[in-house]
C-alpha atoms as a PDB file:
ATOM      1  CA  UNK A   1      -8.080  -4.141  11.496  1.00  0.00           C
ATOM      2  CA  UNK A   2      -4.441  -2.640  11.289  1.00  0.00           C
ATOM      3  CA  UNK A   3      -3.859   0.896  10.132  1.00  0.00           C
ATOM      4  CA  UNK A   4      -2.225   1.093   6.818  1.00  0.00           C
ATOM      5  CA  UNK A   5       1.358   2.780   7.195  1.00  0.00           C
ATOM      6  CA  UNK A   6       0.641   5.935   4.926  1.00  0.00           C
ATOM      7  CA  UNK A   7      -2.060   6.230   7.337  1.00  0.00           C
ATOM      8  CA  UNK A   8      -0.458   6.642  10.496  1.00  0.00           C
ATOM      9  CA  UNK A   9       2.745   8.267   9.244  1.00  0.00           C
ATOM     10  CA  UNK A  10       1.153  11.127   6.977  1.00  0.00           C
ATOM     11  CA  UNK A  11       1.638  11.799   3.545  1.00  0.00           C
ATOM     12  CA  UNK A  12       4.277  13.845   1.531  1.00  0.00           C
ATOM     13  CA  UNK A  13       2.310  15.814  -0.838  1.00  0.00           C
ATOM     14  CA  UNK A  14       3.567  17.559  -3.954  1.00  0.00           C
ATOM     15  CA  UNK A  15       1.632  20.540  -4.677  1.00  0.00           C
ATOM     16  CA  UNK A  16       0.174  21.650  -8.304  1.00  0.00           C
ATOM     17  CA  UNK A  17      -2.436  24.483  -9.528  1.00  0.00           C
ATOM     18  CA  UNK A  18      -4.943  21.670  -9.497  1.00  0.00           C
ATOM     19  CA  UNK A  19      -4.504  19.851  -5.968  1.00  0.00           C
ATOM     20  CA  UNK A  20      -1.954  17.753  -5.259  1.00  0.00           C
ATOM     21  CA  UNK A  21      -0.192  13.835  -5.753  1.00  0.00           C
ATOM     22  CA  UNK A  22       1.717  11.759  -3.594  1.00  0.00           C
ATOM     23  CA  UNK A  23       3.057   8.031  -3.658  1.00  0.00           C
ATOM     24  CA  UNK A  24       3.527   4.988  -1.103  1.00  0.00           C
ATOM     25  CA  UNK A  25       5.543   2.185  -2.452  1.00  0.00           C
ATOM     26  CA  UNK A  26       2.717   0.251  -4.366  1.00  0.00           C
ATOM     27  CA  UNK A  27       0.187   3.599  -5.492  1.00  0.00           C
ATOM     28  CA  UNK A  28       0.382   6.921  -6.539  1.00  0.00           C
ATOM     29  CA  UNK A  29      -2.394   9.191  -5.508  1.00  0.00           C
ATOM     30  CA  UNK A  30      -3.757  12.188  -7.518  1.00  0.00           C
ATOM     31  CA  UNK A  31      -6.181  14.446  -5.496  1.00  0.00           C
ATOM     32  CA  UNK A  32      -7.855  17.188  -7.387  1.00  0.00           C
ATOM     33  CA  UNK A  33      -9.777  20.071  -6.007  1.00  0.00           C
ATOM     34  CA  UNK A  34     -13.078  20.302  -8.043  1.00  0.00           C
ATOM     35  CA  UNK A  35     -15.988  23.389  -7.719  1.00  0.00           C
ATOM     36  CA  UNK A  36     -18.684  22.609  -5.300  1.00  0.00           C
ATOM     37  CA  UNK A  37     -21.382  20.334  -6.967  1.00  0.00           C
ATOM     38  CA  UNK A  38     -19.562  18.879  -9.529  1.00  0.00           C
ATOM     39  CA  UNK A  39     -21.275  15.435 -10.533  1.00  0.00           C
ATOM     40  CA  UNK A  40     -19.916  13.095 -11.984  1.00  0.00           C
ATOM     41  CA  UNK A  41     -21.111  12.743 -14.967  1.00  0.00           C
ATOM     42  CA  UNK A  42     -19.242  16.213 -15.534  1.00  0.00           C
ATOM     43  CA  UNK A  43     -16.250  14.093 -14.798  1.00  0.00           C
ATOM     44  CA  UNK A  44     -14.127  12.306 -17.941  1.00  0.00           C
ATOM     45  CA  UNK A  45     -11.090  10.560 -16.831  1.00  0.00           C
ATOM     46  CA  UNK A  46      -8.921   8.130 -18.628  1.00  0.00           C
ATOM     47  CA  UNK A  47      -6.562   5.635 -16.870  1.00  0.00           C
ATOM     48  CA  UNK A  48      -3.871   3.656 -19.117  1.00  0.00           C
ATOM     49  CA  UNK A  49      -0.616   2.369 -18.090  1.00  0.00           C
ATOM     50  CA  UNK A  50       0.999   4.996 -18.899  1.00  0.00           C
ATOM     51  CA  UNK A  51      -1.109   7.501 -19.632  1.00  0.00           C
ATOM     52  CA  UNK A  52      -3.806   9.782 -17.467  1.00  0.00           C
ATOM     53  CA  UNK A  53      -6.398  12.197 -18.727  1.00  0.00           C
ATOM     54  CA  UNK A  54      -8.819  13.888 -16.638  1.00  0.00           C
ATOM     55  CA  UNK A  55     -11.203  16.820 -17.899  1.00  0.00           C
ATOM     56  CA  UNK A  56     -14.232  17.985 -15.342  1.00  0.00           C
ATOM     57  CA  UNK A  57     -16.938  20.035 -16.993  1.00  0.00           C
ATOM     58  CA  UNK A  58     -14.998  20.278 -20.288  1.00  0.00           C
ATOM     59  CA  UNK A  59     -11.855  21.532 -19.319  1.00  0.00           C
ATOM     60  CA  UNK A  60      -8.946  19.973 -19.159  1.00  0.00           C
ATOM     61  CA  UNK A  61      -7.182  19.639 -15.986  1.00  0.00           C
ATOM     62  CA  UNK A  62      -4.246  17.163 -17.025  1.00  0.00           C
ATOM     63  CA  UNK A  63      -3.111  14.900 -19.977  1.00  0.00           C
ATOM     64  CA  UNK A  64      -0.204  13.419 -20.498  1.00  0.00           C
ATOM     65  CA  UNK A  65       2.362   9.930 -19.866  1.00  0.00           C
ATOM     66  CA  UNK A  66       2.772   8.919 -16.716  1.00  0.00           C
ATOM     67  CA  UNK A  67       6.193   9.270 -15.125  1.00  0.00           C
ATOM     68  CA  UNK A  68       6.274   5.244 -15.175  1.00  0.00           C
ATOM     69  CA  UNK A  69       3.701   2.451 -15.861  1.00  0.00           C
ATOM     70  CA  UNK A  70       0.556   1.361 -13.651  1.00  0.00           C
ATOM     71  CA  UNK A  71      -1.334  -1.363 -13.921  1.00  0.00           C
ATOM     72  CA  UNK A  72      -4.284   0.279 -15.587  1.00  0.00           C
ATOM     73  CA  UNK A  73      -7.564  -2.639 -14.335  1.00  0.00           C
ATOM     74  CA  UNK A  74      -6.441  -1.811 -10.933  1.00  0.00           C
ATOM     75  CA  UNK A  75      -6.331   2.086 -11.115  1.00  0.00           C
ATOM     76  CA  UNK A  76     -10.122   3.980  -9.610  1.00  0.00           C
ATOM     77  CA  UNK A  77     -11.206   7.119  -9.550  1.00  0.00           C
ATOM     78  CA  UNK A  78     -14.006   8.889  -7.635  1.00  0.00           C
ATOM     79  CA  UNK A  79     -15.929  11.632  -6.524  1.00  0.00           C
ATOM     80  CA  UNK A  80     -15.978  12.491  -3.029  1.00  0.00           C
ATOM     81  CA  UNK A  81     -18.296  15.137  -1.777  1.00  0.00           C
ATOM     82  CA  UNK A  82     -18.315  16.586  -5.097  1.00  0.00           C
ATOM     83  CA  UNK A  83     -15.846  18.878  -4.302  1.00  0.00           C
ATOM     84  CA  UNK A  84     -12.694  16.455  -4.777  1.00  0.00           C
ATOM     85  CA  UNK A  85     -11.826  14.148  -7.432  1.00  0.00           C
ATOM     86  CA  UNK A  86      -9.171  11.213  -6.191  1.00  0.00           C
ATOM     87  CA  UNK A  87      -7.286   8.911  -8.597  1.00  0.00           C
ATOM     88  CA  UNK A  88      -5.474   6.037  -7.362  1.00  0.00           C
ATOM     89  CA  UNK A  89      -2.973   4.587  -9.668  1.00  0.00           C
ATOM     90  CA  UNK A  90      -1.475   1.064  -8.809  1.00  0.00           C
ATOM     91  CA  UNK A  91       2.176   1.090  -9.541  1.00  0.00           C
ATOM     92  CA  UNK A  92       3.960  -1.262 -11.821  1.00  0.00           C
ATOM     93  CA  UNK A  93       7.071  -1.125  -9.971  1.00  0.00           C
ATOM     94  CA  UNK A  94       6.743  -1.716  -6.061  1.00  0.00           C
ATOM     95  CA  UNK A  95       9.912  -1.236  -5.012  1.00  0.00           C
ATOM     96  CA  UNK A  96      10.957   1.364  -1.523  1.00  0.00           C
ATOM     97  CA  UNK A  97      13.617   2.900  -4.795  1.00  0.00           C
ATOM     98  CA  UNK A  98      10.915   3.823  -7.193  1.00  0.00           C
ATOM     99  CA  UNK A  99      10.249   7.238  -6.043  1.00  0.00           C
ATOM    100  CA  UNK A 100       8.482   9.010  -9.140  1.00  0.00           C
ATOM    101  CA  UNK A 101       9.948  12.603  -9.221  1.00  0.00           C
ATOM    102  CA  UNK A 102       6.828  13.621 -11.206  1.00  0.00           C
ATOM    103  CA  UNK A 103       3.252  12.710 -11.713  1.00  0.00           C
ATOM    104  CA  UNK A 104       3.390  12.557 -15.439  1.00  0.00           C
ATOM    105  CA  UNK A 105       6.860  12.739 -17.525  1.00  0.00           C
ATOM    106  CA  UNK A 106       8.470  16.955 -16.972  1.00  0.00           C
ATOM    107  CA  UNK A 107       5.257  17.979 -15.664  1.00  0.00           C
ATOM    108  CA  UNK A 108       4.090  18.342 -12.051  1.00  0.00           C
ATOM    109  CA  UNK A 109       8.225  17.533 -10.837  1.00  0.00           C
ATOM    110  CA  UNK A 110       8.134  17.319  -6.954  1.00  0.00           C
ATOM    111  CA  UNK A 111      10.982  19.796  -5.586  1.00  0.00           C
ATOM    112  CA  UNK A 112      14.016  18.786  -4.388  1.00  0.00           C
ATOM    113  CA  UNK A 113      12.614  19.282  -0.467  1.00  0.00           C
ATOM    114  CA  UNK A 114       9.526  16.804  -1.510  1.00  0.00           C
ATOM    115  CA  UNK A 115      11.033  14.439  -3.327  1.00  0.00           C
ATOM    116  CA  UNK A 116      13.518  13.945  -0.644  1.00  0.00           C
ATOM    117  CA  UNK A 117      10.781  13.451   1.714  1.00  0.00           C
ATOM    118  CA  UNK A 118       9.054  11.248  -0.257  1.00  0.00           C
ATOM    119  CA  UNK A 119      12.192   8.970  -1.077  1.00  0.00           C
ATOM    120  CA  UNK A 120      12.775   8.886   2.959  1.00  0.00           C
ATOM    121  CA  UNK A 121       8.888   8.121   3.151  1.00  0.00           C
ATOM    122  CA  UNK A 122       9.061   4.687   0.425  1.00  0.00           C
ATOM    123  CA  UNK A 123      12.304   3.619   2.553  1.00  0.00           C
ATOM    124  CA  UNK A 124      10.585   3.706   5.871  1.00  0.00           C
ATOM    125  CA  UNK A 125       7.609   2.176   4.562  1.00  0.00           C
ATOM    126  CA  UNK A 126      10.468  -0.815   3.159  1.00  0.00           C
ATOM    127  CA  UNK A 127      11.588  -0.690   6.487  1.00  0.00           C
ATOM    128  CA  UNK A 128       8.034  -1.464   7.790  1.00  0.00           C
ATOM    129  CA  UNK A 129       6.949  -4.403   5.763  1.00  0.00           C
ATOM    130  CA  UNK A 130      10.263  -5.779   6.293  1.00  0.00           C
ATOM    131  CA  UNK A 131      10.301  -5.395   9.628  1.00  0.00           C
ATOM    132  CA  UNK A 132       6.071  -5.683  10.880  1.00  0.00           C
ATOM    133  CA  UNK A 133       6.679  -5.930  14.579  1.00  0.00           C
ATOM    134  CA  UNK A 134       7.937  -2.330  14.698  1.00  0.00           C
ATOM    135  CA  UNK A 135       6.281   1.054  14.309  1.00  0.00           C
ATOM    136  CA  UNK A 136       8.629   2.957  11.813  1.00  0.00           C
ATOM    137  CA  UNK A 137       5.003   5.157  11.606  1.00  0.00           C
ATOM    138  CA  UNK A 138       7.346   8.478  13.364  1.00  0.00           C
ATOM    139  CA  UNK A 139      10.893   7.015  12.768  1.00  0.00           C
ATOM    140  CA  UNK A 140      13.207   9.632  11.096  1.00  0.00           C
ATOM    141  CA  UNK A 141      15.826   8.468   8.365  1.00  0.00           C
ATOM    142  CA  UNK A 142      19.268  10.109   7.577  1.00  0.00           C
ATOM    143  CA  UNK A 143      22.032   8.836   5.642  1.00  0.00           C
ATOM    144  CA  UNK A 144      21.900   5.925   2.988  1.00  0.00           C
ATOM    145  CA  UNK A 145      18.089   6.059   2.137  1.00  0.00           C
ATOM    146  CA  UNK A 146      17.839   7.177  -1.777  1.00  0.00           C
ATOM    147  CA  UNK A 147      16.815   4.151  -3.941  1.00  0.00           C
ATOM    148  CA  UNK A 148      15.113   2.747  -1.287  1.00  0.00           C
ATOM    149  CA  UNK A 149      17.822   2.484   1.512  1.00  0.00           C
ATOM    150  CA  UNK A 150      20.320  -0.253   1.880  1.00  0.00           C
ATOM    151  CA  UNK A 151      20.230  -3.878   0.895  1.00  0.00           C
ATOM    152  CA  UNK A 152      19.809  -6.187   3.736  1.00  0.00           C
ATOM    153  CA  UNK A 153      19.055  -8.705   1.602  1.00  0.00           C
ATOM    154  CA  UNK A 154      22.296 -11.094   1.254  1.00  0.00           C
ATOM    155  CA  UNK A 155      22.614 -11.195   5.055  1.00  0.00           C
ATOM    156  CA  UNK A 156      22.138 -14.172   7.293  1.00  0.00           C
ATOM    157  CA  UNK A 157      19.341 -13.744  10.047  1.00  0.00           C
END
């Protein structure tokens, strides 16, 4: 079984009071710190396209429109340990340039340090599927990498 590439590279989390998100090219991840013994019937969350809600023992935690669309059948949550509530969101748009800035739209906004990381992060990972016989897994990137990196694509191989 191969390692996914998230998996052996890391993750770029953005922090919030909550816990924290983070993206790969096809899913955005939403990992919230919950008090010990929550169950989960205490949790209510509600995943549309564009919109999350999540409220765990009757308080709010988030609400509000995604920063872009997901496709909402193939976003899961769960409850893991009952201490951490993780939301996976399947993205819409799977492309190495659609690096969300922010979980939902103005609110949780990586900073500029993380959401360069990220955006290096989604270009490697193009880089990767592109390319499967090589480990990008602890390349570094400098240069022309926002939006995804250059387009190879009208070149001859």
């Amino acid at each position: 079984m191969s390692v996914h590439f998230e998996e052996r590279s890391g993750v770029v989390p953005c922090p919030t009071s909550w816990g924290s998100w983070y993206q790969t090219m096809e899913e955005v991840f939403i990992e919230v710190n919950v008090p010990q013994g929550t169950s989960g019937k205490e949790v209510k969350c509600t995943l549309g396209s564009r919109q999350v809600e999540l409220h765990v023992k009757g308080k709010e935690i988030f609400k509000g429109r995604l920063y872009d669309s997901t496709v909402s059948d193939e976003s899961t949550w769960t409850l893991e340990d009952k201490v951490l509530i993780r939301i996976v969101l399947m993205k819409t748009n799977r492309a190495a340039g659609n690096c969300w800035p922010s979980l939902l739209e103005g609110e949780y906004c990586a900073d500029a340090w993380v959401q360069d990381q990220m955006q290096r992060k989604l270009t490697l990972e193009r880089f990767h599927r592109e390319n499967p016989g090589f480990d990008f897994s602890g390349a570094e990137i400098s240069g022309n990498f926002a939006g995804g990196g250059p387009d190879f694509s009208s070149l001859q191989k």
